[in-house]
N, C-alpha and C. Protein backbone atom coordinates (compact mmCIF):
# COMPACT_ATOMS: atom_id res chain seq x y z
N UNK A 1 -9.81 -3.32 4.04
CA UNK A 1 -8.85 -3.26 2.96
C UNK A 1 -7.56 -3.93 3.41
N UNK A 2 -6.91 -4.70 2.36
CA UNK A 2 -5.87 -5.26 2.47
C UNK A 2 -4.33 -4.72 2.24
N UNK A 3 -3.15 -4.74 2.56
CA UNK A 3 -2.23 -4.07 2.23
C UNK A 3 -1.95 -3.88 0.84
N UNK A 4 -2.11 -5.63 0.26
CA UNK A 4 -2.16 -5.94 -1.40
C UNK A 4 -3.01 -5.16 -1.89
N UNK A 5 -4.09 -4.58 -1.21
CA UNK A 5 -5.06 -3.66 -2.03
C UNK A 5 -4.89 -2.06 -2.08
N UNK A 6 -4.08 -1.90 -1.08
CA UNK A 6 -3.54 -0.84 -1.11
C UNK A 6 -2.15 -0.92 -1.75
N UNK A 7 -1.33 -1.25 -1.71
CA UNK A 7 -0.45 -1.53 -2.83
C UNK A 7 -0.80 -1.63 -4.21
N UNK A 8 -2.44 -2.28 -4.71
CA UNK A 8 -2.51 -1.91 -6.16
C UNK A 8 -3.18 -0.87 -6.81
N UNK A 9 -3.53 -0.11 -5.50
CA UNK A 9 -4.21 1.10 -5.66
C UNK A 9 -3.15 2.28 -5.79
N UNK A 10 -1.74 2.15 -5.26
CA UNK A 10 -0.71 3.13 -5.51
C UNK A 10 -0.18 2.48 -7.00
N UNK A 11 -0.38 1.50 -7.44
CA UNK A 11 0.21 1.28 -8.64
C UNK A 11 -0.75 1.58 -9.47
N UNK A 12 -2.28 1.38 -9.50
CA UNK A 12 -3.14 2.16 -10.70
C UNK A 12 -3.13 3.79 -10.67
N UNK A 13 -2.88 4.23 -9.32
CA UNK A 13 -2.56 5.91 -9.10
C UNK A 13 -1.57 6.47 -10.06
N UNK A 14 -0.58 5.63 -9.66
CA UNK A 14 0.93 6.51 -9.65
C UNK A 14 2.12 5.85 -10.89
N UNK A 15 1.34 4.78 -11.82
CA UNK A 15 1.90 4.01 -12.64
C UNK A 15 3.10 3.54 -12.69
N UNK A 16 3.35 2.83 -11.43
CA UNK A 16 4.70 2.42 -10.67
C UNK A 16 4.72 1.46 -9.92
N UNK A 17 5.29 0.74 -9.35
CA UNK A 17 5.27 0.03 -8.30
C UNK A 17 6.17 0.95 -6.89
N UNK A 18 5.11 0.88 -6.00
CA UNK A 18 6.11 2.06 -4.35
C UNK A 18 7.61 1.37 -4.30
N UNK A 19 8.06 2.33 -4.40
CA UNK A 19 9.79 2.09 -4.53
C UNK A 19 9.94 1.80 -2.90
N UNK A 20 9.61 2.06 -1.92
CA UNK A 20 9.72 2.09 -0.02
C UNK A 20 8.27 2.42 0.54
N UNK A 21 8.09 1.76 2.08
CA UNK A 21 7.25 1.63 2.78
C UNK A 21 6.80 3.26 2.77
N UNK A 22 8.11 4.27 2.68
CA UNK A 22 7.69 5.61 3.06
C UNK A 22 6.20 5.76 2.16
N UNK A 23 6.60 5.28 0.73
CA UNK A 23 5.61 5.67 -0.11
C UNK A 23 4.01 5.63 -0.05
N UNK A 24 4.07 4.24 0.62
CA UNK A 24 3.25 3.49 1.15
C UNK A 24 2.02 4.26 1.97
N UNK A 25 3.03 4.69 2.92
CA UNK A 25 2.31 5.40 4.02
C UNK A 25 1.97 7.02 3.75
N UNK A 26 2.57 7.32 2.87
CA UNK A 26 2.59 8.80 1.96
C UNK A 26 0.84 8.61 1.93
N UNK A 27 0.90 7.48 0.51
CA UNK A 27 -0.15 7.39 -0.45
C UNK A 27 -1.37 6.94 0.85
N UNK A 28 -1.21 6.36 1.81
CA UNK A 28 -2.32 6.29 2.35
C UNK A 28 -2.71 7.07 3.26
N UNK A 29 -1.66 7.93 3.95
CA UNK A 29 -2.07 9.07 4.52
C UNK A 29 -2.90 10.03 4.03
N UNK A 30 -2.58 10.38 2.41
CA UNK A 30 -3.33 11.24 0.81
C UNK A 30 -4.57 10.60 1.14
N UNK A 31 -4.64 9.25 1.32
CA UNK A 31 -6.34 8.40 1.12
C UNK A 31 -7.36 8.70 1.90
N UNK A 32 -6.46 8.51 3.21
CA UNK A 32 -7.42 9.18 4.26
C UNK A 32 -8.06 10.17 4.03
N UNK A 33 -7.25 11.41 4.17
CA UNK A 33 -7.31 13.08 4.50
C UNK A 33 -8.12 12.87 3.15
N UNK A 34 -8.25 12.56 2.06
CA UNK A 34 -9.20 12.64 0.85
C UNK A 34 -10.57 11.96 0.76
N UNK A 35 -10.22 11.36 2.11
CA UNK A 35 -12.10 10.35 2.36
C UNK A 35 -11.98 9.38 1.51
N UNK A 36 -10.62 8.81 0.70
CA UNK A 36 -10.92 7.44 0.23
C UNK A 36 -11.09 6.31 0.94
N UNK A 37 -10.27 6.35 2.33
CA UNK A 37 -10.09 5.38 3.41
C UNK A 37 -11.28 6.17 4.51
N UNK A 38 -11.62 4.77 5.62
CA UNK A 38 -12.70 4.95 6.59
C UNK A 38 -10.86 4.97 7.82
N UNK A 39 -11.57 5.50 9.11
CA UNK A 39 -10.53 5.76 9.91
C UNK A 39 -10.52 4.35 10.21
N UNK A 40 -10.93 3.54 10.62
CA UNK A 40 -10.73 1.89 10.65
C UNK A 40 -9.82 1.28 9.60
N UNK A 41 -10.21 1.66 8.39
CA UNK A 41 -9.48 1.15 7.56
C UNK A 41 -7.92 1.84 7.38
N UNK A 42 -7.83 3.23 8.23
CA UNK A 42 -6.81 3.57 8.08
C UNK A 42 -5.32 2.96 9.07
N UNK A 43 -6.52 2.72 10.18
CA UNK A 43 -6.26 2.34 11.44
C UNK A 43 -5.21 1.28 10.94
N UNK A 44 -6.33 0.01 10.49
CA UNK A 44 -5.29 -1.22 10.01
C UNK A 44 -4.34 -1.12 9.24
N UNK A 45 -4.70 -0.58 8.49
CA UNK A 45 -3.42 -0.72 7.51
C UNK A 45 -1.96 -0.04 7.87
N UNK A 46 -2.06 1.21 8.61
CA UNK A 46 -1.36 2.00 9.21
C UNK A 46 -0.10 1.07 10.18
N UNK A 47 -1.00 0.26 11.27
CA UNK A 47 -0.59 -0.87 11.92
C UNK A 47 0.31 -1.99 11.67
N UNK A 48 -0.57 -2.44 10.21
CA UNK A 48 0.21 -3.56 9.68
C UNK A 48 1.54 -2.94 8.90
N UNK A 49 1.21 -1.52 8.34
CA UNK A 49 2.92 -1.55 7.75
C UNK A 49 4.19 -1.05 9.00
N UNK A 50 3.31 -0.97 9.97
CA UNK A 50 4.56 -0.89 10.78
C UNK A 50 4.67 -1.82 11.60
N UNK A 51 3.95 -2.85 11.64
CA UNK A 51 4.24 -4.00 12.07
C UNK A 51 5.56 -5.47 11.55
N UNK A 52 4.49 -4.72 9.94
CA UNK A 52 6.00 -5.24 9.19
C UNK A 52 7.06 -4.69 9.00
N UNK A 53 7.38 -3.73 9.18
CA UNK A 53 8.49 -2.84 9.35
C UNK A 53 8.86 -2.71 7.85
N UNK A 54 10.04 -1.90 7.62
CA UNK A 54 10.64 -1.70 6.35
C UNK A 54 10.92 -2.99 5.43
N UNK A 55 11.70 -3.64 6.21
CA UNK A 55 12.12 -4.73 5.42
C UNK A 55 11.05 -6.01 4.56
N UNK A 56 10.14 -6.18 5.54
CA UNK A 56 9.04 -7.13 5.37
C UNK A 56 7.95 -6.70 4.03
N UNK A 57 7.69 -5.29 4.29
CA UNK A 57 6.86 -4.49 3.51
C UNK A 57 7.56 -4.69 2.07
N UNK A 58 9.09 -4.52 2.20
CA UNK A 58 9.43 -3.97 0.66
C UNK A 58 9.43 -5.64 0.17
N UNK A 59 9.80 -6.58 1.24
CA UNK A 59 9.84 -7.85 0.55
C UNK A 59 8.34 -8.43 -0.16
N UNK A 60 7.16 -8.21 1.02
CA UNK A 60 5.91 -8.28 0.55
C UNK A 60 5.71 -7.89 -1.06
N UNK A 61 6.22 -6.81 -1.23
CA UNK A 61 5.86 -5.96 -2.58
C UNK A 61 6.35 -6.86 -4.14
N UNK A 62 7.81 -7.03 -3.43
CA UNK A 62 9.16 -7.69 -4.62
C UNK A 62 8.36 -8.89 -4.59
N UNK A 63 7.69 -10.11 -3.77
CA UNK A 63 7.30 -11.23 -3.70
C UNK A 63 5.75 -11.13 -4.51
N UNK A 64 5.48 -10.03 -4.09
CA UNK A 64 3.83 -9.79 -4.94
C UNK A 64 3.83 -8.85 -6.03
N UNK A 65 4.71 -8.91 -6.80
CA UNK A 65 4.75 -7.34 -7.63
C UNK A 65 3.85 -8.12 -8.88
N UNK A 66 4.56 -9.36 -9.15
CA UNK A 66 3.32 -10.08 -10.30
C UNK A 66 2.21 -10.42 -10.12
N UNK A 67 1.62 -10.43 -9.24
CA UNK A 67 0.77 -10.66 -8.82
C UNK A 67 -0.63 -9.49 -9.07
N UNK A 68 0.29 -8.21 -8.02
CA UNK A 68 -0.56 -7.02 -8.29
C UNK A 68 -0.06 -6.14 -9.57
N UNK A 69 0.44 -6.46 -10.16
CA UNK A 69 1.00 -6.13 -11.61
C UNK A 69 -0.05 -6.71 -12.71
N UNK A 70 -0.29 -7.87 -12.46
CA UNK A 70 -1.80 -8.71 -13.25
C UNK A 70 -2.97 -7.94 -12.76
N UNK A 71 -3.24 -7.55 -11.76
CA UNK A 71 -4.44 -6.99 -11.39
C UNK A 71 -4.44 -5.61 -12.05
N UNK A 72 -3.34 -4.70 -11.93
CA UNK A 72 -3.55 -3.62 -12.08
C UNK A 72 -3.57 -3.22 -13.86
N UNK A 73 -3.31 -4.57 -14.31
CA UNK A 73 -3.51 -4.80 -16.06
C UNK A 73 -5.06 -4.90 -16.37
């Protein structure tokens, strides 16, 4: 799973776009512990948003919001 895919999976959830990375990691922590995510898949993704740190993540989102905004239509 991709971050973008997890990002449009908190926006078909939660009918929003994640306001901060916190959210991010909220909603996929929920995924795990609920058996939506495999621990691999938690692994990565976990990684990459703190790889990108705060800033990168929220820019990722603002740069892709139309993007996963079309998908989640």
């Amino acid at each position: 799973m991709l971050l973008q895919d997890l990002i449009h999976q908190f926006i078909l959830m939660k009918k929003r776009v994640p306001l901060h990375v916190i959210e991010l990691l909220d909603y996929l922590k929920k995924s795990y512990v609920c058996g939506e995510l495999s621990a691999s898949d938690y692994k990565n993704l976990f990684r990459e948003l703190n790889k990108h740190g705060v800033e990168s993540v929220g820019m990722f989102i603002l740069e892709n919001i139309f993007t996963i905004n079309r998908k989640a239509l």
